[in-house]
Protein backbone atom coordinates (compact mmCIF):
# COMPACT_ATOMS: atom_id res chain seq x y z
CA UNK A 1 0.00 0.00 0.00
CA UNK A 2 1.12 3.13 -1.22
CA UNK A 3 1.63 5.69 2.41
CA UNK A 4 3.33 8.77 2.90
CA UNK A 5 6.39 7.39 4.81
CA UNK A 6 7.56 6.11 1.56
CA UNK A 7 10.90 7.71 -0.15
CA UNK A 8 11.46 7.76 -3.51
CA UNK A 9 15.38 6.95 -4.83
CA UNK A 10 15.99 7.66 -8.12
CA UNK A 11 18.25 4.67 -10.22
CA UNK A 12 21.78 6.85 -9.16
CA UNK A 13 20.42 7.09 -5.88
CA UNK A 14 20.17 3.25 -5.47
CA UNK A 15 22.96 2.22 -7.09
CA UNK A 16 25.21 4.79 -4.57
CA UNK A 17 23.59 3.43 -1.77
CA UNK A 18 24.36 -0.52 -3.00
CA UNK A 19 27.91 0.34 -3.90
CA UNK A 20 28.56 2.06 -0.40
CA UNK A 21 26.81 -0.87 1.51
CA UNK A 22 27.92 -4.10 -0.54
CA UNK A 23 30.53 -2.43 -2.71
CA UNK A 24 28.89 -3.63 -5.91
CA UNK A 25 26.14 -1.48 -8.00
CA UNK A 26 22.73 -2.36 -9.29
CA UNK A 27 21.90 -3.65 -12.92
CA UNK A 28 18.42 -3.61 -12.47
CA UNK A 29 15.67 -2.55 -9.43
CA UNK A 30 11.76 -3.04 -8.79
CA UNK A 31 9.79 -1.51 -5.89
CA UNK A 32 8.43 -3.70 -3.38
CA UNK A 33 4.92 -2.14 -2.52
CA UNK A 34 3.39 -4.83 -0.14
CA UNK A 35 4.69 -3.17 2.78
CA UNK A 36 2.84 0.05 4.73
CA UNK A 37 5.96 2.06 6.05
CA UNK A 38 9.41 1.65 4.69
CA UNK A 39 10.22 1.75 1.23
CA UNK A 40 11.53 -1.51 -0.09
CA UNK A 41 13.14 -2.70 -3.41
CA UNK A 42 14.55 -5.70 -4.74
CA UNK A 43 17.82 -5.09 -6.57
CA UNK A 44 19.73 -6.95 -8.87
CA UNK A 45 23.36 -6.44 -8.19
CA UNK A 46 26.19 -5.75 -11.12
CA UNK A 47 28.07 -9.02 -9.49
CA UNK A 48 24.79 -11.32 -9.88
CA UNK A 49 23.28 -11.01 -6.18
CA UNK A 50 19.92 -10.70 -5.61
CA UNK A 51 19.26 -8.18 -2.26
CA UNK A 52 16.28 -6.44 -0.95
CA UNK A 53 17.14 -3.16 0.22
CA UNK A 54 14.48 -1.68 3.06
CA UNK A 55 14.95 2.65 3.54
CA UNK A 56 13.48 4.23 6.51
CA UNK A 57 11.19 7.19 5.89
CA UNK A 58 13.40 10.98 6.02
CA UNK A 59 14.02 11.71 9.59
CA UNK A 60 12.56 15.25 8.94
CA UNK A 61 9.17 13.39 8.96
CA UNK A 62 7.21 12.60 11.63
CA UNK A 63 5.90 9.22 12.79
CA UNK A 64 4.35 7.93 15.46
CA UNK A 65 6.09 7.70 18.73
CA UNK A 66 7.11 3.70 18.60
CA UNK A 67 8.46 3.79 14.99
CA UNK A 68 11.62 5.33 16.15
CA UNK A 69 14.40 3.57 14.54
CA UNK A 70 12.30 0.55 13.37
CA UNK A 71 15.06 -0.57 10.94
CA UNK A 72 17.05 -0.85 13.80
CA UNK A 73 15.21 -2.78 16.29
CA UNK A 74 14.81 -5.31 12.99
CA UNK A 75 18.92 -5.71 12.44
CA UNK A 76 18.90 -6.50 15.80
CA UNK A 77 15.46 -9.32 15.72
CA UNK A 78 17.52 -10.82 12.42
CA UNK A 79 20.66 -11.65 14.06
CA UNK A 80 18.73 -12.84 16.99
CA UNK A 81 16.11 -14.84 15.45
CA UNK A 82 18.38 -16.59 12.86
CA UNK A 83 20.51 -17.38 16.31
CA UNK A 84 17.75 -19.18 17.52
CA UNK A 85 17.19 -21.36 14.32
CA UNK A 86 14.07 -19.40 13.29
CA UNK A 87 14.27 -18.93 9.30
CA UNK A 88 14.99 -14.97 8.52
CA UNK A 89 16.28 -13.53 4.94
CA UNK A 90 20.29 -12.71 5.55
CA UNK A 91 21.62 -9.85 7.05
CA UNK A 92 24.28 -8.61 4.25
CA UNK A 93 24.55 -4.99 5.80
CA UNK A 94 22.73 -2.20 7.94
CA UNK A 95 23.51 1.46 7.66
CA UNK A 96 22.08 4.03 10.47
CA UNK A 97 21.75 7.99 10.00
CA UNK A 98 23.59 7.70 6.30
CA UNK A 99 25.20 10.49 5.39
CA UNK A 100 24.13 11.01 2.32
CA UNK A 101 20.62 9.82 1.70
CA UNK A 102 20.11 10.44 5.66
CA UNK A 103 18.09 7.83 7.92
CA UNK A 104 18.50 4.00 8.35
CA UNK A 105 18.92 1.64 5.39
CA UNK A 106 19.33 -2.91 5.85
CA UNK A 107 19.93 -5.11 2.77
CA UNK A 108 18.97 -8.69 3.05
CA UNK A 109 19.52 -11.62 0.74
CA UNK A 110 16.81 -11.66 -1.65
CA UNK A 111 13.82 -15.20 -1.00
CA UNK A 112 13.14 -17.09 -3.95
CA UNK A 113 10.01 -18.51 -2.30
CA UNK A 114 6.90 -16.62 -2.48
CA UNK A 115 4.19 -15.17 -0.10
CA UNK A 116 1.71 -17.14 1.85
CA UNK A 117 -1.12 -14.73 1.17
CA UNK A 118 -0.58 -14.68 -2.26
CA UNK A 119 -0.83 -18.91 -2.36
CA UNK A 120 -3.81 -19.09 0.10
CA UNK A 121 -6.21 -20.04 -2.38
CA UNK A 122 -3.89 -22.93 -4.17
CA UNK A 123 -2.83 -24.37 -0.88
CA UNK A 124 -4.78 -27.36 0.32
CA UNK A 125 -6.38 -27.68 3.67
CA UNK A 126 -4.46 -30.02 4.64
CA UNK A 127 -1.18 -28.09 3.20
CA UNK A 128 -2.79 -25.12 5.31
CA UNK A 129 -2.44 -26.68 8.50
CA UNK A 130 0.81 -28.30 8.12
CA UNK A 131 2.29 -25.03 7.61
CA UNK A 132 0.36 -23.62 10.45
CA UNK A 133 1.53 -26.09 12.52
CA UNK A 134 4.97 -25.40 11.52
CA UNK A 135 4.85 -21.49 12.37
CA UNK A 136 4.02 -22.07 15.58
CA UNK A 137 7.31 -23.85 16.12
CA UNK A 138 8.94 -21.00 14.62
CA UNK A 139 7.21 -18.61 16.95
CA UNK A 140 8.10 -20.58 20.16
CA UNK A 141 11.49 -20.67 18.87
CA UNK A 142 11.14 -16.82 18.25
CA UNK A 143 10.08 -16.19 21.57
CA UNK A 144 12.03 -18.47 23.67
CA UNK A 145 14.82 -15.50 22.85
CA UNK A 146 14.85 -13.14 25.62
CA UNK A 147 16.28 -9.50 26.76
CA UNK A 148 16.97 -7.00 29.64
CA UNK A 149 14.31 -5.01 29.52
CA UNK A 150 10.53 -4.91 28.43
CA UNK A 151 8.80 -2.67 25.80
CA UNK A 152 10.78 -1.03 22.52
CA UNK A 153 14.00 -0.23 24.02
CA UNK A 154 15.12 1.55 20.25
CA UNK A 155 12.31 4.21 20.59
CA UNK A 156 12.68 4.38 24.18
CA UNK A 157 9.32 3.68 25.37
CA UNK A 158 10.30 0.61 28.16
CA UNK A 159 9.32 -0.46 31.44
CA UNK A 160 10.59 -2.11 34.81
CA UNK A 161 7.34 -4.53 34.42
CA UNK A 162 5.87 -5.90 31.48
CA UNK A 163 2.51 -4.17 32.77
CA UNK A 164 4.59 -0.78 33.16
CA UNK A 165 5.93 -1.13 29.57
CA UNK A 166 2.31 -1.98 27.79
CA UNK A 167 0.67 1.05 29.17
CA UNK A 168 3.50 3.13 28.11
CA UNK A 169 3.35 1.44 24.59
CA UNK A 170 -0.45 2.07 24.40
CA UNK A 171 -0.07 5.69 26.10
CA UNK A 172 2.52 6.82 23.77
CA UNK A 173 0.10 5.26 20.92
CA UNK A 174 -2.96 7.24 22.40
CA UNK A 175 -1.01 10.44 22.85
CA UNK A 176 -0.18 9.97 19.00
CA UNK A 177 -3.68 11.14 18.19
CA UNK A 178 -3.20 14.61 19.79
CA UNK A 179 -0.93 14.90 16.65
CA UNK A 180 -2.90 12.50 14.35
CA UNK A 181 -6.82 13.03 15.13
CA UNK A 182 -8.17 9.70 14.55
CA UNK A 183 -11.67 8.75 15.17
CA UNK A 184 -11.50 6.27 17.66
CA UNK A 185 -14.88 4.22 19.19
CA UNK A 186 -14.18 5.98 22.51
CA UNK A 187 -11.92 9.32 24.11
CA UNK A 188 -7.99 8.14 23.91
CA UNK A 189 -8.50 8.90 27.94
CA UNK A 190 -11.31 6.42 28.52
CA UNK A 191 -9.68 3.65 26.19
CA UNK A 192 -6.17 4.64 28.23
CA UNK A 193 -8.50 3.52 31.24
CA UNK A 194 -10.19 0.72 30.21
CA UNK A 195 -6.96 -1.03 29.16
CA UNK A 196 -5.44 0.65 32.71
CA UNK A 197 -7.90 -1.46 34.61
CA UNK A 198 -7.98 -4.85 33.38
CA UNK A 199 -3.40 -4.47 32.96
CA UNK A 200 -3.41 -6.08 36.32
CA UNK A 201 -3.43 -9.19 33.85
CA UNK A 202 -0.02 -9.07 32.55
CA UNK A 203 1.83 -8.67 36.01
CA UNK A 204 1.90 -12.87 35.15
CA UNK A 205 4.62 -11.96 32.58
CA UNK A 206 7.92 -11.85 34.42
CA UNK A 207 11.04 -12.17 31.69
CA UNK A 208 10.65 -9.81 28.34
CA UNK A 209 10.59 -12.19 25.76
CA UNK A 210 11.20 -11.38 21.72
CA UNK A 211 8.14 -10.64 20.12
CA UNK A 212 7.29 -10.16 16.14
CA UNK A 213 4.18 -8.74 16.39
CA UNK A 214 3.25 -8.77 12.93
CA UNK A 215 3.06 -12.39 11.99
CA UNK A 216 0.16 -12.21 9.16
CA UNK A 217 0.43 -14.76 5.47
CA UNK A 218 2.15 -11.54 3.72
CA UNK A 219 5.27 -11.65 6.04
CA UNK A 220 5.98 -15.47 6.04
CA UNK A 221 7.47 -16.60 2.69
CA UNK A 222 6.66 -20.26 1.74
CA UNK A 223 8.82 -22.83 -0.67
CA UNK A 224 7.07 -24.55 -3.01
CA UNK A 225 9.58 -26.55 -4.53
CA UNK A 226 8.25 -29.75 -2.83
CA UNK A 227 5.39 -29.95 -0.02
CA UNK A 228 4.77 -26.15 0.97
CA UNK A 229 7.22 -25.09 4.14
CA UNK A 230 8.52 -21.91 5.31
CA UNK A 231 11.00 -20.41 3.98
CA UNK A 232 11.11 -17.46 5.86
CA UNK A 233 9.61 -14.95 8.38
CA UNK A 234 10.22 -11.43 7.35
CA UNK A 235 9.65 -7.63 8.39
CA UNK A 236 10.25 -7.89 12.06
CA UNK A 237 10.30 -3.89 12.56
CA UNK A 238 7.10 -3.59 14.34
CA UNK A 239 9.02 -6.45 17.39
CA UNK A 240 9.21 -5.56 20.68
CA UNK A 241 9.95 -7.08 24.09
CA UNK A 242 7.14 -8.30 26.04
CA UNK A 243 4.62 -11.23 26.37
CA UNK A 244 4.97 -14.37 23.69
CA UNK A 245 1.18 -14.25 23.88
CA UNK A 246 0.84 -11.19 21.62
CA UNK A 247 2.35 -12.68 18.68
CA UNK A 248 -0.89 -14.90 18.31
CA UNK A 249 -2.93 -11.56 17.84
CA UNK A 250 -1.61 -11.15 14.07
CA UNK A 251 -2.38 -14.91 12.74
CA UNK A 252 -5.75 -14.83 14.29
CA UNK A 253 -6.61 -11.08 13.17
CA UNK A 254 -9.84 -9.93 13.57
CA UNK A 255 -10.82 -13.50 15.55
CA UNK A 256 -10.20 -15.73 18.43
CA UNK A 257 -7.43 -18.59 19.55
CA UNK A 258 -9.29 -21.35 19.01
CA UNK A 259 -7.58 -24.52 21.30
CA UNK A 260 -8.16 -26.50 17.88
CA UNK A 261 -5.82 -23.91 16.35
CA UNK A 262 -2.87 -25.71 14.41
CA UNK A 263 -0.53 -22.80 15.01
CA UNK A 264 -1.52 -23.31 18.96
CA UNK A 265 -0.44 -26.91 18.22
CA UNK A 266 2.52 -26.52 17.10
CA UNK A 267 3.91 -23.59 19.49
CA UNK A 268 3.01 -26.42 22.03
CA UNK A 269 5.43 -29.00 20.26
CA UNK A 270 8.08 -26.42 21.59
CA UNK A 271 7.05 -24.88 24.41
CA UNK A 272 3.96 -25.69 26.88
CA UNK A 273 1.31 -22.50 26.49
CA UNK A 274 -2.34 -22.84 28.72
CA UNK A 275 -5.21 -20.62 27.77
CA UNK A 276 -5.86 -19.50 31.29
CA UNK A 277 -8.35 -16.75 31.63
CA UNK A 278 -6.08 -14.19 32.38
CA UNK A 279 -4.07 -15.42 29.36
CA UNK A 280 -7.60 -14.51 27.44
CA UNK A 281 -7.51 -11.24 29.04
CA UNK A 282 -4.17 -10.72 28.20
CA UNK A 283 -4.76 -10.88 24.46
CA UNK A 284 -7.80 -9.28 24.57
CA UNK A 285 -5.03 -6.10 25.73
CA UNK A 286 -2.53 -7.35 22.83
CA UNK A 287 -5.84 -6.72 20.25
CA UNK A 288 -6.95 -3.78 21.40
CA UNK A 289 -2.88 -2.42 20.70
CA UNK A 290 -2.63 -3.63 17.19
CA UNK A 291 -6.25 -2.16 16.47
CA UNK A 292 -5.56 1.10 17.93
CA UNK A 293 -2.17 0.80 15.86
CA UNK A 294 -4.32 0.20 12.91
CA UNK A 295 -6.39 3.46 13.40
CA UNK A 296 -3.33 5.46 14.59
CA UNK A 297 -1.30 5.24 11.67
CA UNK A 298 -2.77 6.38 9.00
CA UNK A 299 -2.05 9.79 10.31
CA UNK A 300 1.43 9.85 9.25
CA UNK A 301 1.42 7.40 6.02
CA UNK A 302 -2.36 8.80 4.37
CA UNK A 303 -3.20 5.80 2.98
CA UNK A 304 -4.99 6.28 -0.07
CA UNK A 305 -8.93 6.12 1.42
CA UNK A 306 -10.32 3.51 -1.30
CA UNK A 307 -7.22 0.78 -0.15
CA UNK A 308 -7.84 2.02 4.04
CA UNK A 309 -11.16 1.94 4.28
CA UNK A 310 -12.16 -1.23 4.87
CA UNK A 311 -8.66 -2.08 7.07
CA UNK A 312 -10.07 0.89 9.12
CA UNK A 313 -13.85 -0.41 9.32
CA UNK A 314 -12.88 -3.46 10.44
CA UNK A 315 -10.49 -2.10 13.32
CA UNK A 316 -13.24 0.11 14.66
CA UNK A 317 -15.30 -3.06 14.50
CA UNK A 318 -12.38 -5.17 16.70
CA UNK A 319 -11.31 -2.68 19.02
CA UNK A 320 -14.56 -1.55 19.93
CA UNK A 321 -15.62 -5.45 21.00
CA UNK A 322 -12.53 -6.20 22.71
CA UNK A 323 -12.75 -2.62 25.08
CA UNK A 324 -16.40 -3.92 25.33
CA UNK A 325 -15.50 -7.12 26.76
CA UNK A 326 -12.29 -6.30 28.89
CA UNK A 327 -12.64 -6.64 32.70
CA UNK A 328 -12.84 -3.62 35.36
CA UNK A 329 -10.58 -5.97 37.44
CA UNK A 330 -7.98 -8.21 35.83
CA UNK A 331 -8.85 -12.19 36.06
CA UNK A 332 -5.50 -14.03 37.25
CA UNK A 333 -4.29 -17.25 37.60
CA UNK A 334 -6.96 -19.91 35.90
């Protein structure tokens, strides 16, 4: 989707930027438009390689508060991730603040698989669940990594406690629409309350653990060479440190866990994982922050309103069910 964040390199300015970070120019480039924030292309390098270069929006422009150095919260997930035997494209190189095209660049090695959403319909059911099965190993694997400190430690919005760092993620989301008015279902005070009262919840979560956060078909490449498997996981700016529980928010967008899940299966191959009813609250809290995300952003990008639209409908929709349903108390233990 097309968004404001976007930049625009002309051919010289790509094939500067390729020879400065892999010493090697580009024959040939195509723009990458799947994405909603950074601009991304896939270049064809003068020595043969095939890269995918990923540009940061101008620093001059303003985002919202969390996108602060996205790029390079996502060098860091890629070295960590592919350390802990969870399939990621290759880091060949990371630039920050570049002098001369200014703002954060990464090239990885280019995936010769394709996406899952663009398969969906040729896969079989069977194929379907095998593969959801198989990204819920990945995602235990994903989140078995672990850091120092909860929240997004690259924008600097963190916390002692995981509950500490969620209400400082959502509060530094809500404050984001005194600069971006967004219609929301309710005042950004009374949501900021309703997701105050039932945070009690995630004082269960002790050790911040890696999550993607944006774990939907477009971001998991699939091979197809023989039975369908993943190939890779991709885009892993939006990750943060937190709760392994909100990474099952993306793959079940806009619905529920069920227990008869595949992906819940096969997380619990790895790692055990009990739908406790504070663990239901808990996501409820992860759904209502990627909805309110959802809303929020399109302040800075201005997506094009026929594309948005119904991505912004059904948001509304979500996040005004799940602040519906939310305790006034938080439920703990089972």
């Amino acid at each position: 989707m097309d968004s404001r964040t976007k930049r625009r390199l002309s051919p010289g300015e790509l094939d500067g930027l390729a020879r400065r970070a892999l010493g090697a120019g580009v024959r040939s480039s195509a723009e990458l438009t799947d994405g909603f924030a950074n601009a991304v292309w896939r270049l064809t390098l003068d020595d043969g390689r095939e890269v995918v270069l990923k540009l940061s929006p101008p620093p001059e422009l303003e985002q919202l508060t969390y996108e602060r150095h996205l790029l390079r919260m996502e060098a860091q997930v890629c070295e960590l991730a592919a350390a802990a035997g969870v399939p990621v494209a290759a880091l060949l190189a990371a630039g920050f603040d570049d002098p001369v095209l200014g703002g954060d660049y990464l090239v990885l090695g280019a995936l010769d698989g394709v996406s899952w959403n663009t398969v969906t319909t040729t896969l079989t059911s069977g194929g379907e669940e095998a593969l959801r099965r198989e990204l819920g190993r990945h995602l235990a694997r994903f989140n078995a990594v672990t850091g120092d400190v909860f929240g997004y430690p690259h924008a600097g919005i963190t916390g002692a406690t995981w509950r500490e760092a969620y209400l400082a993620m959502t509060g530094a989301l809500l404050a984001d629409v005194e600069r971006y008015p967004t219609p929301l279902p309710l005042p950004p005070a009374e949501i900021a309350a309703r997701l105050a009262a039932a945070a009690p919840a995630l004082d269960e979560v002790t050790t911040p653990h890696l999550v993607h956060f944006d774990v939907w078909a477009g971001n998991v490449f699939l091979d197809l060479t023989g039975p369908p498997r993943i190939q890779a996981i991709i885009d892993h700016e939006r990750a943060f440190w937190g709760d392994p529980l909100a990474d099952f928010v993306t793959p079940t967008i806009f619905a529920e866990l069920r227990e008869d899940d595949p992906l819940l299966a096969g997380y619990r191959e790895v790692t055990p994982l009990e739908l406790t009813p504070a663990a239901r609250v808990r996501l409820d809290l992860y759904r209502a922050y990627l909805y309110l995300i959802l809303l929020v952003e399109n302040g800075p990008r201005q997506y094009p309103e026929a594309e948005y639209a119904r991505l912004r409908d059904a948001a509304t929709t979500a996040l005004t069910e799940v602040l519906g349903r939310l305790p006034a108390g938080s439920v703990t233990g089972s």
